[in-house]
Protein backbone atom coordinates (compact mmCIF):
# COMPACT_ATOMS: atom_id res chain seq x y z
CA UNK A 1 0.00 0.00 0.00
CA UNK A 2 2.75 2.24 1.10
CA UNK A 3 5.14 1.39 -1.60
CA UNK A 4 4.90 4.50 -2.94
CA UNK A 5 6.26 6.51 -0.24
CA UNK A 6 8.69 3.59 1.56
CA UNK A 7 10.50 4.40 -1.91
CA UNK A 8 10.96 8.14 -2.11
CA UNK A 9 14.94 8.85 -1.77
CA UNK A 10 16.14 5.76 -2.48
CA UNK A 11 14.13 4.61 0.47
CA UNK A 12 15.95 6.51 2.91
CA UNK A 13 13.18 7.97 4.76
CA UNK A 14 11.34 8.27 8.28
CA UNK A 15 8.71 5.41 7.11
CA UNK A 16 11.25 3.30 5.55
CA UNK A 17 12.61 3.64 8.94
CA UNK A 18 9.88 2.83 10.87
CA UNK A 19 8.87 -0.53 8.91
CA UNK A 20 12.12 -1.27 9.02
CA UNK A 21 12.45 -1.31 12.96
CA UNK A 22 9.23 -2.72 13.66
CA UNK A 23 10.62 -5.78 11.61
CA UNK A 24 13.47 -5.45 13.28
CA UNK A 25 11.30 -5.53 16.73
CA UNK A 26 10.59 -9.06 15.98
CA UNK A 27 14.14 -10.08 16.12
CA UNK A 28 15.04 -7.90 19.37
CA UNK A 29 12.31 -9.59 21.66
CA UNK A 30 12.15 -13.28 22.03
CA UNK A 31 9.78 -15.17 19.92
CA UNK A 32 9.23 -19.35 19.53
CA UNK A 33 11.37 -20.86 16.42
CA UNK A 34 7.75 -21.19 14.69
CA UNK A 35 7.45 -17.97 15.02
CA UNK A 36 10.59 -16.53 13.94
CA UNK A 37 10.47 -19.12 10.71
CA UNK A 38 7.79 -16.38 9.43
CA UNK A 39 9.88 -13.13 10.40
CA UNK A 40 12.87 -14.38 8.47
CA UNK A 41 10.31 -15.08 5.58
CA UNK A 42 9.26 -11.32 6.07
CA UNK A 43 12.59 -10.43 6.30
CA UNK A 44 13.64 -11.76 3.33
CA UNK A 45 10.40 -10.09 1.09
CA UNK A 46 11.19 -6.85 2.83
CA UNK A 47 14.87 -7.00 1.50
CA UNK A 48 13.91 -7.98 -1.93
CA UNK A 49 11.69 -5.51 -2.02
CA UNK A 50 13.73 -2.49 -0.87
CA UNK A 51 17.25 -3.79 -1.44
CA UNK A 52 18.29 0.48 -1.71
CA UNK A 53 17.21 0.76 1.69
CA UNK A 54 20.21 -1.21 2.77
CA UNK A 55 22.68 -1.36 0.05
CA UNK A 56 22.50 2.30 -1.02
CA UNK A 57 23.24 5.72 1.07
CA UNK A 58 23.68 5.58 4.75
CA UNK A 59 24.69 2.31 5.90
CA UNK A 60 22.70 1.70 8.91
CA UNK A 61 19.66 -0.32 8.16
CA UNK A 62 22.57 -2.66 6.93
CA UNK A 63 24.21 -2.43 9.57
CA UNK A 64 21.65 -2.78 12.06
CA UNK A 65 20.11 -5.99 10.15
CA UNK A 66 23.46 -7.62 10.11
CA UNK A 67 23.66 -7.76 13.94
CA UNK A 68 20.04 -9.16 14.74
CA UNK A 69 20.59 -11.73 11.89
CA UNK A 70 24.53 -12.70 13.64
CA UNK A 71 22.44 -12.72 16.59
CA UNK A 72 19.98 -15.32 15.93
CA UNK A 73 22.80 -17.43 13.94
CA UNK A 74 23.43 -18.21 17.61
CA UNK A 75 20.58 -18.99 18.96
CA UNK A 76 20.22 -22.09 20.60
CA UNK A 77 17.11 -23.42 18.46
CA UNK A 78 19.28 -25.66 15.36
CA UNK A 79 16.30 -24.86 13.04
CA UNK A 80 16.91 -20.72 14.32
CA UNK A 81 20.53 -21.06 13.13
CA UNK A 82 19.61 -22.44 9.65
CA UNK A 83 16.97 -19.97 9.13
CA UNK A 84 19.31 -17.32 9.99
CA UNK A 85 22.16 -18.76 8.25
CA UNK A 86 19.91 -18.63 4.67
CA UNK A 87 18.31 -15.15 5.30
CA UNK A 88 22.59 -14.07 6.06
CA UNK A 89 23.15 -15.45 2.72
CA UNK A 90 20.38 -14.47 1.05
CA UNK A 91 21.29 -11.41 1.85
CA UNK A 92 25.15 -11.11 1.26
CA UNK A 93 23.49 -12.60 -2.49
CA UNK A 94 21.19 -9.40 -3.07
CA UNK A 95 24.29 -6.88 -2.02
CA UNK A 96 25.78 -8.58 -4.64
CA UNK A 97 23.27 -8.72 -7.20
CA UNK A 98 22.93 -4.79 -6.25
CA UNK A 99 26.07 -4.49 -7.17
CA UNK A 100 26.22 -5.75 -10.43
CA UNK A 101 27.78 -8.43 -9.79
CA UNK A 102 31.06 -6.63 -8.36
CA UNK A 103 31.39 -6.99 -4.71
CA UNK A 104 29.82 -7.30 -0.89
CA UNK A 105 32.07 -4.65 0.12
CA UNK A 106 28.92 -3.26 2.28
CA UNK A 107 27.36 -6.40 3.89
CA UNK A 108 31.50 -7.81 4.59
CA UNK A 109 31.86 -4.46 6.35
CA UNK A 110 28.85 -4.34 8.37
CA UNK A 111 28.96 -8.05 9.38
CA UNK A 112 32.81 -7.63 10.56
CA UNK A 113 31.35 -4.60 12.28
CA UNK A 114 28.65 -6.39 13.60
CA UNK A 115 30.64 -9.27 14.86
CA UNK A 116 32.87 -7.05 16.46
CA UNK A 117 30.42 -5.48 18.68
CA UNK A 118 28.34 -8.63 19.37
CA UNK A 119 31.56 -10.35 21.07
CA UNK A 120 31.08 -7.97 23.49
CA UNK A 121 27.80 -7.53 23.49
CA UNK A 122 26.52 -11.14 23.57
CA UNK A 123 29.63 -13.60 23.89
CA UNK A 124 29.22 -15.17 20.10
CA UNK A 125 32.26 -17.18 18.70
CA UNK A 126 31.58 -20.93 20.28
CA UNK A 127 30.32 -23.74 18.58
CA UNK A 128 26.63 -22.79 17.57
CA UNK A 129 28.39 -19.63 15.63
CA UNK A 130 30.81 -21.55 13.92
CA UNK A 131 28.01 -24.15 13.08
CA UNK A 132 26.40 -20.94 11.22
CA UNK A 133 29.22 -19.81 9.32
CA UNK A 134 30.26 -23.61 8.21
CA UNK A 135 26.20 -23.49 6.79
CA UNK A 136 26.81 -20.25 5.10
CA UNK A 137 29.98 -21.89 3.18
CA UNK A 138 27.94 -24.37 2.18
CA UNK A 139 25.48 -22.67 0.67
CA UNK A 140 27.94 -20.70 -1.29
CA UNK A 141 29.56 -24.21 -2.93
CA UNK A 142 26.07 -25.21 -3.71
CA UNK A 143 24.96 -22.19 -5.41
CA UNK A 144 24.48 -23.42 -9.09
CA UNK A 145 23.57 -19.68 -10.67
CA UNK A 146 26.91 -18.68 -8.59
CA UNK A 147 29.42 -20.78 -10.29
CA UNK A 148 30.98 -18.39 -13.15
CA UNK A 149 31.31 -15.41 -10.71
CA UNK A 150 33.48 -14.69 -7.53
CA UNK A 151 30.61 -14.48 -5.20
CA UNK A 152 31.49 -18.23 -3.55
CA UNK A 153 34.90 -16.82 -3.11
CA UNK A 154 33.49 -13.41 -1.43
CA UNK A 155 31.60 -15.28 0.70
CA UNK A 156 34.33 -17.66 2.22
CA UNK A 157 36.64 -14.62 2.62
CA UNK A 158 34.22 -13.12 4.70
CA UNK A 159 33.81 -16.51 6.63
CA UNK A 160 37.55 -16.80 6.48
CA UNK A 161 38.02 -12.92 8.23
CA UNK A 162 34.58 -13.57 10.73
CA UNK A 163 36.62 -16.58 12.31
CA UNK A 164 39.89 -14.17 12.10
CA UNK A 165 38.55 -11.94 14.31
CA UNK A 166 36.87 -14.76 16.49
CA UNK A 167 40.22 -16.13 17.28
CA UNK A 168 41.93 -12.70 17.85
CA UNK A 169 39.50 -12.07 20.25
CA UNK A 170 39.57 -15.24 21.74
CA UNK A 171 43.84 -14.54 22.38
CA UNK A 172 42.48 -10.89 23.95
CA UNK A 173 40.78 -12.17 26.53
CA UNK A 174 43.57 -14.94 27.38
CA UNK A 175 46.12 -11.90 27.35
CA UNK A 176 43.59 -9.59 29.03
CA UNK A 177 45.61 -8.90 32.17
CA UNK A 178 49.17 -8.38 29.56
CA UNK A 179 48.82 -5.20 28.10
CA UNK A 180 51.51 -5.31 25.57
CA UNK A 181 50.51 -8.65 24.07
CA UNK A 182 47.20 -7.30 23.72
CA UNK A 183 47.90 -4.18 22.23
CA UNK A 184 50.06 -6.51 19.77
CA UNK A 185 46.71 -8.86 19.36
CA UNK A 186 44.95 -5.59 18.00
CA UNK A 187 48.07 -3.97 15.86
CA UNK A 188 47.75 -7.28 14.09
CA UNK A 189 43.91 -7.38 13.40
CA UNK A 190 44.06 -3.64 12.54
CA UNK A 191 46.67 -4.33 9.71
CA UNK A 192 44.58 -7.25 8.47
CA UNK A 193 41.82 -4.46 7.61
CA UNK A 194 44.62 -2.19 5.91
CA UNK A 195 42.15 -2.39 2.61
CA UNK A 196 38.90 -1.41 4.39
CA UNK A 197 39.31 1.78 6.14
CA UNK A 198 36.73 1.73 8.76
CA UNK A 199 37.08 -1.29 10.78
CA UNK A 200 41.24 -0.54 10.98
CA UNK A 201 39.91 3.06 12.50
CA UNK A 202 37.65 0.43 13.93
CA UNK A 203 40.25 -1.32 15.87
CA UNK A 204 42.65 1.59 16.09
CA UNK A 205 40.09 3.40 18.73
CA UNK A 206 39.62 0.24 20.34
CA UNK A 207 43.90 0.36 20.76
CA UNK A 208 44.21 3.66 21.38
CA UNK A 209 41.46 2.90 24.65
CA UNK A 210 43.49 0.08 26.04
CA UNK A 211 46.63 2.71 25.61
CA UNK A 212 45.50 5.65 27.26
CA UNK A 213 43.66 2.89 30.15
CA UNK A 214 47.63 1.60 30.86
CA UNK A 215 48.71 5.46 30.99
CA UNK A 216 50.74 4.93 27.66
CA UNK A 217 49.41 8.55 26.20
CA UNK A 218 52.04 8.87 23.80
CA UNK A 219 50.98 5.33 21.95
CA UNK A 220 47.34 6.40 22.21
CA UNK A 221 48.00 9.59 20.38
CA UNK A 222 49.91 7.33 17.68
CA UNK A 223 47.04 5.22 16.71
CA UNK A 224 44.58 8.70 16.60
CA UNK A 225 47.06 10.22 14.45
CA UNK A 226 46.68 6.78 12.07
CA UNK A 227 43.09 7.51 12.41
CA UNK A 228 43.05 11.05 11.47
CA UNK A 229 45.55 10.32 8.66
CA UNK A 230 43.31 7.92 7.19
CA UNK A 231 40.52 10.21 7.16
CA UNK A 232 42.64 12.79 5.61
CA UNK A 233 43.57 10.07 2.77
CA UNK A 234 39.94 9.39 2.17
CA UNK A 235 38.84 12.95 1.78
CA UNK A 236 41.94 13.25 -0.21
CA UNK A 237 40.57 11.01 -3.25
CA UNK A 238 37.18 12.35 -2.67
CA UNK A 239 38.68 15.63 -3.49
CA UNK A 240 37.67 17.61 0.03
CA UNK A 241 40.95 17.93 1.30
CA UNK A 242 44.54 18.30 -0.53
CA UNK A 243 47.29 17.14 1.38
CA UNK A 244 45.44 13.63 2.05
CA UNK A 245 48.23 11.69 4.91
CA UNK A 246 51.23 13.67 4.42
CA UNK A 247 49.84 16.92 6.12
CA UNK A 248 50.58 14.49 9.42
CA UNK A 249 54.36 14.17 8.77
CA UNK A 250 55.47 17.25 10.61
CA UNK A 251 54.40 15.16 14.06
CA UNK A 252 55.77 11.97 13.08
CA UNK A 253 57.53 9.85 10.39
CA UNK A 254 55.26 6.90 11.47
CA UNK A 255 52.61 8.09 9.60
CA UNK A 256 54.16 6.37 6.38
């Protein structure tokens, strides 16, 4: 009925948004399995309805779908995690489709975002989570329309990087009480997202926290200074700024 209107701006709107979090309501209080079986189904009308609203403009219907969806992929119900598993890859196949057939780049980034908070928030990483991501793999190396293109091979890097970040978080909390280790734990992961800009500032904040909580002020300034550089470099090639990294030089040859 609404269509119409949910559509206006490339469906970024105040309606848009409010459909979108009443779905999204369904996910956030606890339902039965029978139950949720028909909000995935929803979901997955909803996002082949509107795919704009999340793969197009701001990124935080995306972003916000991602982490209910990583949520229920560890739920304890088995039939949950499969449900949640095929809407996950459902979706990762309509960014792609969106795309023209050229990347995830947006769904990748939201889901390592997502994953990244949920270890905190909720604990994710044991055996019901990996149990999701091995069904998500799967579904990839079955996808017959899938073959000729490098979507399978998207998918299992994002699988691949998901467990990455499991494991790295897993060492954190063994190293929890050795600052330096830890700080080395994050340096790592940060470099591993050298190629997507906004989960190394990401994971550079999260350093330069554990920094300035050990009194180390000088190393917390470093990693802002990486985050402000990168900043500089991406309004740089957007052409709002003209000295891109470089203008950081005078306070330190690091910034290389």
């Amino acid at each position: 009925t609404f269509q119409r209107q949910l559509q206006q701006s490339d469906c970024q709107n105040a309606l848009m948004k409010k459909v979108f979090d009443t779905h999204m309501l369904f996910l956030q209080i606890n339902q039965s399995a029978a139950a949720l079986k028909h909000v995935f189904a929803a979901l997955r009308l909803f996002v082949g309805k509107f795919p704009s609203a999340f793969f197009q403009g701001q990124a935080d219907l995306c972003g916000s779908l991602c982490y209910e969806i990583l949520k229920c992929c560890n739920h304890r119900s088995r039939s949950t995690q499969t449900e949640a598993s095929a809407l996950l890859y459902f979706f990762m196949r309509k960014n792609f489709e969106f795309n023209k057939q050229k990347s995830i780049v947006r769904s990748h980034l939201q889901l390592i975002k997502a994953v990244s908070q949920l270890i905190a928030d909720a604990g994710i990483g044991g055996s019901r989570f990996q149990h999701s991501l091995a069904i998500i793999n799967n579904f990839a190396n079955g996808d017959k329309q899938m073959k000729s293109v490098n979507f399978p091979a998207e998918v299992k890097d994002l699988t691949k990087r998901i467990r990455t970040v499991l494991m790295a978080t897993a060492q954190m909390k063994e190293h929890e009480k050795d600052p330096e280790m830890l700080v080395d734990l994050q340096y790592s992961l940060a470099n591993s997202y050298a190629s997507t800009p906004e989960l190394r500032r990401t994971w550079l904040e999260s350093m330069a926290k554990i920094h300035a909580r050990n009194g180390d002020l000088s190393e917390a300034a470093m990693c802002y200074i990486h985050i402000a550089a990168l900043i500089a470099e991406y309004l740089k090639r957007k052409g709002l700024f003209s000295m891109g990294w470089p203008a950081f030089l005078s306070i330190t040859p690091n910034i290389k």
